[in-house]
PDB file of N, CA and C in Angstrom:
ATOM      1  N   UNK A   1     -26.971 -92.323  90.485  1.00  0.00           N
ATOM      2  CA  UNK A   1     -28.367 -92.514  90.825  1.00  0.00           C
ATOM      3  C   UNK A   1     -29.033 -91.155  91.017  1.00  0.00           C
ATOM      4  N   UNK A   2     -28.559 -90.267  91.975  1.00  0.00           N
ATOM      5  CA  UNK A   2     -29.151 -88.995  91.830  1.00  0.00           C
ATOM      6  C   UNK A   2     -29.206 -88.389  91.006  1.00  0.00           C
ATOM      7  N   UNK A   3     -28.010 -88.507  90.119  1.00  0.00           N
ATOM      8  CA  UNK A   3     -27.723 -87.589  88.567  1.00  0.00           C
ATOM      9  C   UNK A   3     -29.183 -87.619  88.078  1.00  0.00           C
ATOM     10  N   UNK A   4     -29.446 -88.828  88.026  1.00  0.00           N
ATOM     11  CA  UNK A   4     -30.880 -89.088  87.473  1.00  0.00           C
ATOM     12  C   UNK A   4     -32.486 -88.425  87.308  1.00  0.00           C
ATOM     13  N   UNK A   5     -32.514 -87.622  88.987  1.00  0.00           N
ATOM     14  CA  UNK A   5     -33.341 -87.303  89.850  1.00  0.00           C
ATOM     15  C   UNK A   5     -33.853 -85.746  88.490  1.00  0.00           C
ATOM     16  N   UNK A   6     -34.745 -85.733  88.346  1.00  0.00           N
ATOM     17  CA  UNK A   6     -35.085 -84.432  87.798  1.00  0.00           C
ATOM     18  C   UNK A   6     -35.617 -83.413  89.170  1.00  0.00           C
ATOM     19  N   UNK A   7     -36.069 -82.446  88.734  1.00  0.00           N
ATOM     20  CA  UNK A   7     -36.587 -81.639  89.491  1.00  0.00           C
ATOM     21  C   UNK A   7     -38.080 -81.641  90.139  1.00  0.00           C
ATOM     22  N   UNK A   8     -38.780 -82.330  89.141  1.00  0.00           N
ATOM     23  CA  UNK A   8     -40.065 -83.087  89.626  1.00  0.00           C
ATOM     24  C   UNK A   8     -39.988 -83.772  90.997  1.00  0.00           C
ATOM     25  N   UNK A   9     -38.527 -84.817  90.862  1.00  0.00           N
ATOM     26  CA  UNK A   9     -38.827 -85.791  91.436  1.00  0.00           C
ATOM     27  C   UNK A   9     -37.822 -85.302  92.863  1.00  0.00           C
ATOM     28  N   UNK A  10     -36.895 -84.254  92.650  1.00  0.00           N
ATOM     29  CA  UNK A  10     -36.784 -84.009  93.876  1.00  0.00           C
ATOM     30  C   UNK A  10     -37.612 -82.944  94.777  1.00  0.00           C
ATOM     31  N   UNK A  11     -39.164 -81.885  93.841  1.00  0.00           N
ATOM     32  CA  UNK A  11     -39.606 -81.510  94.679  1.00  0.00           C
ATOM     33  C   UNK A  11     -40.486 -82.501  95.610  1.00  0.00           C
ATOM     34  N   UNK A  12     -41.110 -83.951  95.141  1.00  0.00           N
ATOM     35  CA  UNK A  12     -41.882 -84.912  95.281  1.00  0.00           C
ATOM     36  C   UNK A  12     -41.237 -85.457  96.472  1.00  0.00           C
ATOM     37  N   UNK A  13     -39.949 -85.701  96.881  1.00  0.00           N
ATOM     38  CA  UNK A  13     -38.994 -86.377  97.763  1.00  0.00           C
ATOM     39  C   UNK A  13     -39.715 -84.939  98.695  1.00  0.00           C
ATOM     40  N   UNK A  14     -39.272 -84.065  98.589  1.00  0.00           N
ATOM     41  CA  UNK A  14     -39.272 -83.078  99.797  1.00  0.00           C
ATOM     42  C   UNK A  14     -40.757 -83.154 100.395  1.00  0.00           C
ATOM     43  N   UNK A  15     -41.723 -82.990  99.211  1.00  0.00           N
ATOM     44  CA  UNK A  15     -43.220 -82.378 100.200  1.00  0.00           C
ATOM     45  C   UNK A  15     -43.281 -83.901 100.616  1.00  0.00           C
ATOM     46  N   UNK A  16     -43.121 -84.971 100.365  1.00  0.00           N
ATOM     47  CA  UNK A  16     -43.529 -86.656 101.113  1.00  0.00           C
ATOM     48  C   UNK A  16     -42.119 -86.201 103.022  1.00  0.00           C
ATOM     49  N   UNK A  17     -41.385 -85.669 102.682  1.00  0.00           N
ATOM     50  CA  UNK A  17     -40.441 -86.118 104.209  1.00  0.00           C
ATOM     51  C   UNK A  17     -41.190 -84.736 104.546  1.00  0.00           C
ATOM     52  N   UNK A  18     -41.884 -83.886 104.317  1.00  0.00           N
ATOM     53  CA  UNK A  18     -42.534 -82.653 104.804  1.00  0.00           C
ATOM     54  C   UNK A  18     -43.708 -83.258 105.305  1.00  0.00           C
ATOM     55  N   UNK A  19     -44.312 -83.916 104.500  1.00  0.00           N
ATOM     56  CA  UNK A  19     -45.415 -84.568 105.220  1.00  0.00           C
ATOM     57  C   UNK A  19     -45.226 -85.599 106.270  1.00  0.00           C
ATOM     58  N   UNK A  20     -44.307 -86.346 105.952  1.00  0.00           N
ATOM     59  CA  UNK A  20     -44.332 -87.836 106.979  1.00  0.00           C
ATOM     60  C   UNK A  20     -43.543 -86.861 108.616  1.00  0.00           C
ATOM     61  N   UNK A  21     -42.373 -85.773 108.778  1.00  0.00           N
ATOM     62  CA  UNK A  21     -42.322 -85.244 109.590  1.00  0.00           C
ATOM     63  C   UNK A  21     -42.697 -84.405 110.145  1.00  0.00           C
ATOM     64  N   UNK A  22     -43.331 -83.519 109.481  1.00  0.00           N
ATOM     65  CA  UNK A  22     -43.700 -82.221 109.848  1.00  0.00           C
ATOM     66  C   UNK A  22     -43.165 -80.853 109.763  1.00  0.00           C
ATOM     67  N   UNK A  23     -43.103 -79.983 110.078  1.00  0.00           N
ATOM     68  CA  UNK A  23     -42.620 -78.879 109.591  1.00  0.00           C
ATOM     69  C   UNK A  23     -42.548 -78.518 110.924  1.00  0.00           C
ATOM     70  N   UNK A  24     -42.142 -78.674 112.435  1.00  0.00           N
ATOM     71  CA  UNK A  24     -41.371 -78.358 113.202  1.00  0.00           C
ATOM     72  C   UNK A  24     -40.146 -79.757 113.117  1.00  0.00           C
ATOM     73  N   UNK A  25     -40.221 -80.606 112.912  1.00  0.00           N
ATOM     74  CA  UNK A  25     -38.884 -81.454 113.001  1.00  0.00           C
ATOM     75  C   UNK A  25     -37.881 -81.706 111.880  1.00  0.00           C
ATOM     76  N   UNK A  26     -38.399 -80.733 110.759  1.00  0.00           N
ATOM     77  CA  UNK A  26     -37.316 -80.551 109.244  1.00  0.00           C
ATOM     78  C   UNK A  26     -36.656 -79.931 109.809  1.00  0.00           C
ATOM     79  N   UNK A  27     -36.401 -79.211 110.966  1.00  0.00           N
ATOM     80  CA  UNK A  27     -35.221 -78.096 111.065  1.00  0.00           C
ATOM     81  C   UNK A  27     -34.232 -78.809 111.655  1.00  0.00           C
ATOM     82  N   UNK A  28     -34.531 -79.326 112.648  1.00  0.00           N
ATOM     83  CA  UNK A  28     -33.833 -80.850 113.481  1.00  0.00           C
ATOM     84  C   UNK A  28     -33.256 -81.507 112.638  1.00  0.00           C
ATOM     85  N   UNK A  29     -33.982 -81.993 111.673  1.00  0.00           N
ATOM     86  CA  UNK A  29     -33.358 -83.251 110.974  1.00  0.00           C
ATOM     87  C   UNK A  29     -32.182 -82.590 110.095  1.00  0.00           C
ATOM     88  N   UNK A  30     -32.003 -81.094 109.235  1.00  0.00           N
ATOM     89  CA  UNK A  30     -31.447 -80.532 108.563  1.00  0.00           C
ATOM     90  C   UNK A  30     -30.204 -80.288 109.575  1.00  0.00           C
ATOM     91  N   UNK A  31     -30.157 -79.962 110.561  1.00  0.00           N
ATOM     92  CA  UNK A  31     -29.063 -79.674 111.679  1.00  0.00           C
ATOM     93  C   UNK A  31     -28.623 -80.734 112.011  1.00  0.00           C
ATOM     94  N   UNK A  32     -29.030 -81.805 111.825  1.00  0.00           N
ATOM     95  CA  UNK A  32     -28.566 -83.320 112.282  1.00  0.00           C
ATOM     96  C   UNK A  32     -27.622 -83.590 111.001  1.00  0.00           C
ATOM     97  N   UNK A  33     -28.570 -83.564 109.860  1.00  0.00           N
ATOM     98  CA  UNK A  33     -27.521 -83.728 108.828  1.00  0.00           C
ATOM     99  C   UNK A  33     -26.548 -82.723 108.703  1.00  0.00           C
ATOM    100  N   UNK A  34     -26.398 -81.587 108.598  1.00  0.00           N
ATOM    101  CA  UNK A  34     -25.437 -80.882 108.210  1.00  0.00           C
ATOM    102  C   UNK A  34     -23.862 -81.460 109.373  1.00  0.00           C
ATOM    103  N   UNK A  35     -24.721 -81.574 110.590  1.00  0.00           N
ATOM    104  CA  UNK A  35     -23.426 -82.229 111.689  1.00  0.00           C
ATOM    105  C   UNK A  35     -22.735 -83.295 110.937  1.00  0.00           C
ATOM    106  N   UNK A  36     -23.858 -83.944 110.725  1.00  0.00           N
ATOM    107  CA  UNK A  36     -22.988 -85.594 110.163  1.00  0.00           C
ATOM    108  C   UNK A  36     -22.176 -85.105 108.604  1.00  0.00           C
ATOM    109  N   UNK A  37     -22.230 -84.594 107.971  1.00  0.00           N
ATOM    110  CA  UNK A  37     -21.338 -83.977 106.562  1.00  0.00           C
ATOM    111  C   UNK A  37     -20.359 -83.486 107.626  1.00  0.00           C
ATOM    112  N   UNK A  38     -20.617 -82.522 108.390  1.00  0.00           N
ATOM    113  CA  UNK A  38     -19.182 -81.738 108.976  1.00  0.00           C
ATOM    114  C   UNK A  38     -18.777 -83.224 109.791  1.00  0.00           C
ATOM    115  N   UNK A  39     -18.964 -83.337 110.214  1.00  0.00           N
ATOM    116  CA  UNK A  39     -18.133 -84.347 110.907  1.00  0.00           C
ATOM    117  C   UNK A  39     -17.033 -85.471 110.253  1.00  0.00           C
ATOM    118  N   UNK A  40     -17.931 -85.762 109.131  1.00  0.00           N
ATOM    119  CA  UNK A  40     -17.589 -86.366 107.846  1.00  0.00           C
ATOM    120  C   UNK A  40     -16.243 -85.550 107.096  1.00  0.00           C
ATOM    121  N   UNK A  41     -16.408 -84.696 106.701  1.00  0.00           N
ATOM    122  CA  UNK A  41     -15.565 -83.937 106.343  1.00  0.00           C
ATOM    123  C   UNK A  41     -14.354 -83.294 106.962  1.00  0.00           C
ATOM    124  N   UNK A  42     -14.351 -83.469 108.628  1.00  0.00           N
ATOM    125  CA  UNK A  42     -13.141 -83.351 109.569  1.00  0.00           C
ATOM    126  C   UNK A  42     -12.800 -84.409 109.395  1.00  0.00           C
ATOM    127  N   UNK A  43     -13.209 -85.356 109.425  1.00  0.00           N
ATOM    128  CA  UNK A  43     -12.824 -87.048 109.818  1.00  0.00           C
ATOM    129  C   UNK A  43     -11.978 -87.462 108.307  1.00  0.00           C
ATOM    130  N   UNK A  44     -12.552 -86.984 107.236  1.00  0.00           N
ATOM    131  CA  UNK A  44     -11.799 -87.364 105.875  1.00  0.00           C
ATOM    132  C   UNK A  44     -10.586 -86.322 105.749  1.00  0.00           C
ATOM    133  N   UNK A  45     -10.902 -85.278 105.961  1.00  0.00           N
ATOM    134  CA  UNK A  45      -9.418 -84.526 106.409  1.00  0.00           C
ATOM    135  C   UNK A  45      -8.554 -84.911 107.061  1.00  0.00           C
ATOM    136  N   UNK A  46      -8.640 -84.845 107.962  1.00  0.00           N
ATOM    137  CA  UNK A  46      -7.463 -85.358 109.275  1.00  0.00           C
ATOM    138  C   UNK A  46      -7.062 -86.983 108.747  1.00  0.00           C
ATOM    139  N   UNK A  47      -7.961 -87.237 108.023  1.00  0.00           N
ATOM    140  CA  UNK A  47      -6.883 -89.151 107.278  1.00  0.00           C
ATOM    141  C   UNK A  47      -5.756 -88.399 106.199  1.00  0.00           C
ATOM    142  N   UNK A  48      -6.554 -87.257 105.528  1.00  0.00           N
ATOM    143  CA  UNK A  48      -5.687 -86.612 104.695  1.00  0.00           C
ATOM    144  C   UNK A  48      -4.600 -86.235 105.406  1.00  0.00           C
ATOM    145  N   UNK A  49      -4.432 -85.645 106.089  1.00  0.00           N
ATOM    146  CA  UNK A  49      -3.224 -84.703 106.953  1.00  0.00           C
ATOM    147  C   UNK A  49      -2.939 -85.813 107.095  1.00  0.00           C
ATOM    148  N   UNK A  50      -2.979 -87.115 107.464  1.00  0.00           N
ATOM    149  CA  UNK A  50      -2.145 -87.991 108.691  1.00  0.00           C
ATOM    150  C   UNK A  50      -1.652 -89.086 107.266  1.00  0.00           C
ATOM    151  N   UNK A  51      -2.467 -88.860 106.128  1.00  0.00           N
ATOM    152  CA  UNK A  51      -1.431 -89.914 105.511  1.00  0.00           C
ATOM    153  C   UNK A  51      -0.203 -88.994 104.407  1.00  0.00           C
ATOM    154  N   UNK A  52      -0.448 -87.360 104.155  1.00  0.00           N
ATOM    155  CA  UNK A  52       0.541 -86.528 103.610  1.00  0.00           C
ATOM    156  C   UNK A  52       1.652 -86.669 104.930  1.00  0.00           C
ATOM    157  N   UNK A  53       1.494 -86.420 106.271  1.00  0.00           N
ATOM    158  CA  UNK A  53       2.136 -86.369 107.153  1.00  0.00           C
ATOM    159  C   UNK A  53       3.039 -87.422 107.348  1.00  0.00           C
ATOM    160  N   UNK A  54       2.989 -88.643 107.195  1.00  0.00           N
ATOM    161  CA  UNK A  54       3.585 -90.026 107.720  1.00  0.00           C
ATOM    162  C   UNK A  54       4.415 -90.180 106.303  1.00  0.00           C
ATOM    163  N   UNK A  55       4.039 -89.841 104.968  1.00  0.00           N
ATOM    164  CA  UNK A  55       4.496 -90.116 103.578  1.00  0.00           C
ATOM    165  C   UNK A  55       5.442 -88.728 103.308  1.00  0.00           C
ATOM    166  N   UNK A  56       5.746 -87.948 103.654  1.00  0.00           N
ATOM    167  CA  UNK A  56       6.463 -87.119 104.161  1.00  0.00           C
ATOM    168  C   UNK A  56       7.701 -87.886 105.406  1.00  0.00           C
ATOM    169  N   UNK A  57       7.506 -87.735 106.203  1.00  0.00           N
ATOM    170  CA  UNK A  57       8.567 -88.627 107.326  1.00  0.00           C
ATOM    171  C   UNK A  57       8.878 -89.807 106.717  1.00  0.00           C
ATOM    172  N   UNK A  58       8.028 -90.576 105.953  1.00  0.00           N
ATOM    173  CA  UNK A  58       9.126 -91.489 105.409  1.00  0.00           C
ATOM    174  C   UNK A  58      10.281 -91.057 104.199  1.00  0.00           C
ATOM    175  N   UNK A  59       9.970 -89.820 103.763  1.00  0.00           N
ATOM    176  CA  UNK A  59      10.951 -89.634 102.524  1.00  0.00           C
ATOM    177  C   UNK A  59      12.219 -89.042 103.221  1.00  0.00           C
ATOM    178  N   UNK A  60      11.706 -87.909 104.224  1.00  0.00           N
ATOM    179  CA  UNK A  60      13.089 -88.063 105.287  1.00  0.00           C
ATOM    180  C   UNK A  60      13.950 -88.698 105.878  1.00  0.00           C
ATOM    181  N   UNK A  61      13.413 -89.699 106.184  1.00  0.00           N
ATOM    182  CA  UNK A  61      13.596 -90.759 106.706  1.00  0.00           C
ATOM    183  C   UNK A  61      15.317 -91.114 106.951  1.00  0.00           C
ATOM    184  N   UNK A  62      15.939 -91.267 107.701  1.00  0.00           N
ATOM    185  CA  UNK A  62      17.308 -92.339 107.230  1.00  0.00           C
ATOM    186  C   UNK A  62      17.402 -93.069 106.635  1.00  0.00           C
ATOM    187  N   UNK A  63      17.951 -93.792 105.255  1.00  0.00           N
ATOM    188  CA  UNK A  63      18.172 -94.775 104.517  1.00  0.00           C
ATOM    189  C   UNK A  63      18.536 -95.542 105.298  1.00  0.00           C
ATOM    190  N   UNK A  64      18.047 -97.127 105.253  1.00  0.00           N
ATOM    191  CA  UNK A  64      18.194 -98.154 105.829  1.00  0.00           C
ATOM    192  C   UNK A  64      19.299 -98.530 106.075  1.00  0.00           C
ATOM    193  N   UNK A  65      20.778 -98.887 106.931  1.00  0.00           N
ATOM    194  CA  UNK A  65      21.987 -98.999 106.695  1.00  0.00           C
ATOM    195  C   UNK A  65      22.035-100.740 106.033  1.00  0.00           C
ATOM    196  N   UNK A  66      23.083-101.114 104.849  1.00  0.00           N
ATOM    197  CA  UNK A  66      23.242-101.942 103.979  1.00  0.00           C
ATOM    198  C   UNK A  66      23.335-102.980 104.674  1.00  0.00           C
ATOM    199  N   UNK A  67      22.841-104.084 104.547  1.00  0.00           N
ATOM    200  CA  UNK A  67      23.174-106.260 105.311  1.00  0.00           C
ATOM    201  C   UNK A  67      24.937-105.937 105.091  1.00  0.00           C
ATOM    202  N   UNK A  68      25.337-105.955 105.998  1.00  0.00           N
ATOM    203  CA  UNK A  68      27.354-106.402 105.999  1.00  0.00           C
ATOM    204  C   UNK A  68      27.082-107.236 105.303  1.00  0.00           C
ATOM    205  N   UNK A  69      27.845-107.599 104.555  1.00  0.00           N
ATOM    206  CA  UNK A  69      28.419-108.506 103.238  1.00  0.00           C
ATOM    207  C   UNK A  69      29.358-109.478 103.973  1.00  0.00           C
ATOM    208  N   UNK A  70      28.867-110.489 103.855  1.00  0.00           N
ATOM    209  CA  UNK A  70      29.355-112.165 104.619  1.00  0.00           C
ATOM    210  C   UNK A  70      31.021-112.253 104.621  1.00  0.00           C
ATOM    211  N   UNK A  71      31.451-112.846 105.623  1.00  0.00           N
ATOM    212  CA  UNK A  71      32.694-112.748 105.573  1.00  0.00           C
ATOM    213  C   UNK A  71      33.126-114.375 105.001  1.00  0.00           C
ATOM    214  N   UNK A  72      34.093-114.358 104.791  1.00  0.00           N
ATOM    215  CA  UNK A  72      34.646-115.464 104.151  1.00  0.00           C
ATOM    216  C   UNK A  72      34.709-116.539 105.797  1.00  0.00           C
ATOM    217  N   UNK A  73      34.791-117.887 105.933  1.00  0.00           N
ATOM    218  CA  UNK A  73      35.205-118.821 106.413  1.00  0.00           C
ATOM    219  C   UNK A  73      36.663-118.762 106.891  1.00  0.00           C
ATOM    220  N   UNK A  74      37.211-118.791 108.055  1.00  0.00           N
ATOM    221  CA  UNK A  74      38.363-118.864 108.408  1.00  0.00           C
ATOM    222  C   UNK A  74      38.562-120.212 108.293  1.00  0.00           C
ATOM    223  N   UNK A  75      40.158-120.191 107.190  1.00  0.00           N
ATOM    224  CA  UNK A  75      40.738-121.401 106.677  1.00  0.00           C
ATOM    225  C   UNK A  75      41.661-121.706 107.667  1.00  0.00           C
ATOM    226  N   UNK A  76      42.054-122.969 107.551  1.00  0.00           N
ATOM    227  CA  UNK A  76      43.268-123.880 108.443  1.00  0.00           C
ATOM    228  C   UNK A  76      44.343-122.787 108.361  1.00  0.00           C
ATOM    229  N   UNK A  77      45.542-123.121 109.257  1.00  0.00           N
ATOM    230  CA  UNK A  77      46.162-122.043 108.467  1.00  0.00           C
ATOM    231  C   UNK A  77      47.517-123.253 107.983  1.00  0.00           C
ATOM    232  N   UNK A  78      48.056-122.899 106.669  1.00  0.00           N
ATOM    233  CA  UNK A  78      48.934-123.785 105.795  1.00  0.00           C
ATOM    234  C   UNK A  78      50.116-123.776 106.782  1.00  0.00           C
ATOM    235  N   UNK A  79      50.679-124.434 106.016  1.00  0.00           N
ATOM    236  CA  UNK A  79      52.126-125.476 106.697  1.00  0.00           C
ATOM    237  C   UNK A  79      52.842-124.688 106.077  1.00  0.00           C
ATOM    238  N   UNK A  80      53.633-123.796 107.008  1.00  0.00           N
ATOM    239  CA  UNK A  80      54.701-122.975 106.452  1.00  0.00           C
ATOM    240  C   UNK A  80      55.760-123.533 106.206  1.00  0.00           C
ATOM    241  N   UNK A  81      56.518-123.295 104.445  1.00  0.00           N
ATOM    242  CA  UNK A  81      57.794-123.555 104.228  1.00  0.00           C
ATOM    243  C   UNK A  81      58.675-123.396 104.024  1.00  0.00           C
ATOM    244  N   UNK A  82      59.866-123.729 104.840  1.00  0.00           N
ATOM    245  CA  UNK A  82      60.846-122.582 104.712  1.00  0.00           C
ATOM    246  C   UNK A  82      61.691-122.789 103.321  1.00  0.00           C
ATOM    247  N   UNK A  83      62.017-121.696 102.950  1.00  0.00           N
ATOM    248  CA  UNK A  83      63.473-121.727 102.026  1.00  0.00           C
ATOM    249  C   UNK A  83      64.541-121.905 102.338  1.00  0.00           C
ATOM    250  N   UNK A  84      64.686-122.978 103.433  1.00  0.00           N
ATOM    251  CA  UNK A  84      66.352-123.551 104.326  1.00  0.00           C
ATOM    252  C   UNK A  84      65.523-125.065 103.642  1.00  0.00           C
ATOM    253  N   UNK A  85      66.544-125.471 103.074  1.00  0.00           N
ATOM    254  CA  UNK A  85      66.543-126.602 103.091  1.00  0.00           C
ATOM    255  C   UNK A  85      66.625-127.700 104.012  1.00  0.00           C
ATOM    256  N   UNK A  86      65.961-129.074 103.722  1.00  0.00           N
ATOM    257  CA  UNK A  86      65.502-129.684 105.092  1.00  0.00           C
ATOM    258  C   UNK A  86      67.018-130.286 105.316  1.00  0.00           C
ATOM    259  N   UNK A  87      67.269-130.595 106.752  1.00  0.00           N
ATOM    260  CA  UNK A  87      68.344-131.525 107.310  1.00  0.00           C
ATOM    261  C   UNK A  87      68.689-132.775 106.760  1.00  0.00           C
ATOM    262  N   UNK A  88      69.796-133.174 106.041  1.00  0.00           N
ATOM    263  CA  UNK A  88      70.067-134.184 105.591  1.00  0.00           C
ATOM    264  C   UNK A  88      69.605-135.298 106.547  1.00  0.00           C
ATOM    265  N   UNK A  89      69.285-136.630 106.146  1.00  0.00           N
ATOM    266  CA  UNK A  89      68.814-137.679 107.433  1.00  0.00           C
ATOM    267  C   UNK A  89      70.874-138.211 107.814  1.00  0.00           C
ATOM    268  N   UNK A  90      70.593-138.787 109.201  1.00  0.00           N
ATOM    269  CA  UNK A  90      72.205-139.320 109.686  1.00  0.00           C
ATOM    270  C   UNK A  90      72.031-140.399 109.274  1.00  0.00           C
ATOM    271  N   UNK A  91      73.300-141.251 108.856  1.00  0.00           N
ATOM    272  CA  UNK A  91      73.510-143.081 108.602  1.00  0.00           C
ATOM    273  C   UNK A  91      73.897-143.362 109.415  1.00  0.00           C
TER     274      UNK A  91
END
């Protein structure tokens, strides 16, 4: 939208806020704005620092330690058999 603006039309913007304020309160208003850009511009920094900062500590980070791997079901335990042969039955 500004791209737009020729030079006509931004001296036309200036003498209309020269007129509607005056020429003691352009200095005010210019110091007001320049605060709000700086302020603007700390405030978009410091998101910068704080999201290089946190994306950093995560690459350091400790690797997550692995889910233990499920253990099997404890089975009955089988009917042990011996290699003695069983007792003849008595008549």
């Amino acid at each position: 939208m500004l791209a737009m603006l020729g030079w006509p039309e931004i001296g036309l913007i200036l003498v209309v806020v020269l007129i509607l304020f005056g020429a003691k309160k352009l200095p005010e208003l210019a110091k007001g704005l320049g605060q709000g850009i700086k302020e603007f511009k700390k405030a978009s920094s410091d998101m910068q620092n704080e999201l290089h900062r946190s994306a950093a500590e995560e690459q350091y980070a400790a690797p997550p330690k692995p889910a233990a791997a499920p253990q099997p079901a404890p089975t009955a335990p089988a009917v042990a058999q011996s290699s003695q042969p069983a007792p003849a039955p008595k008549a």
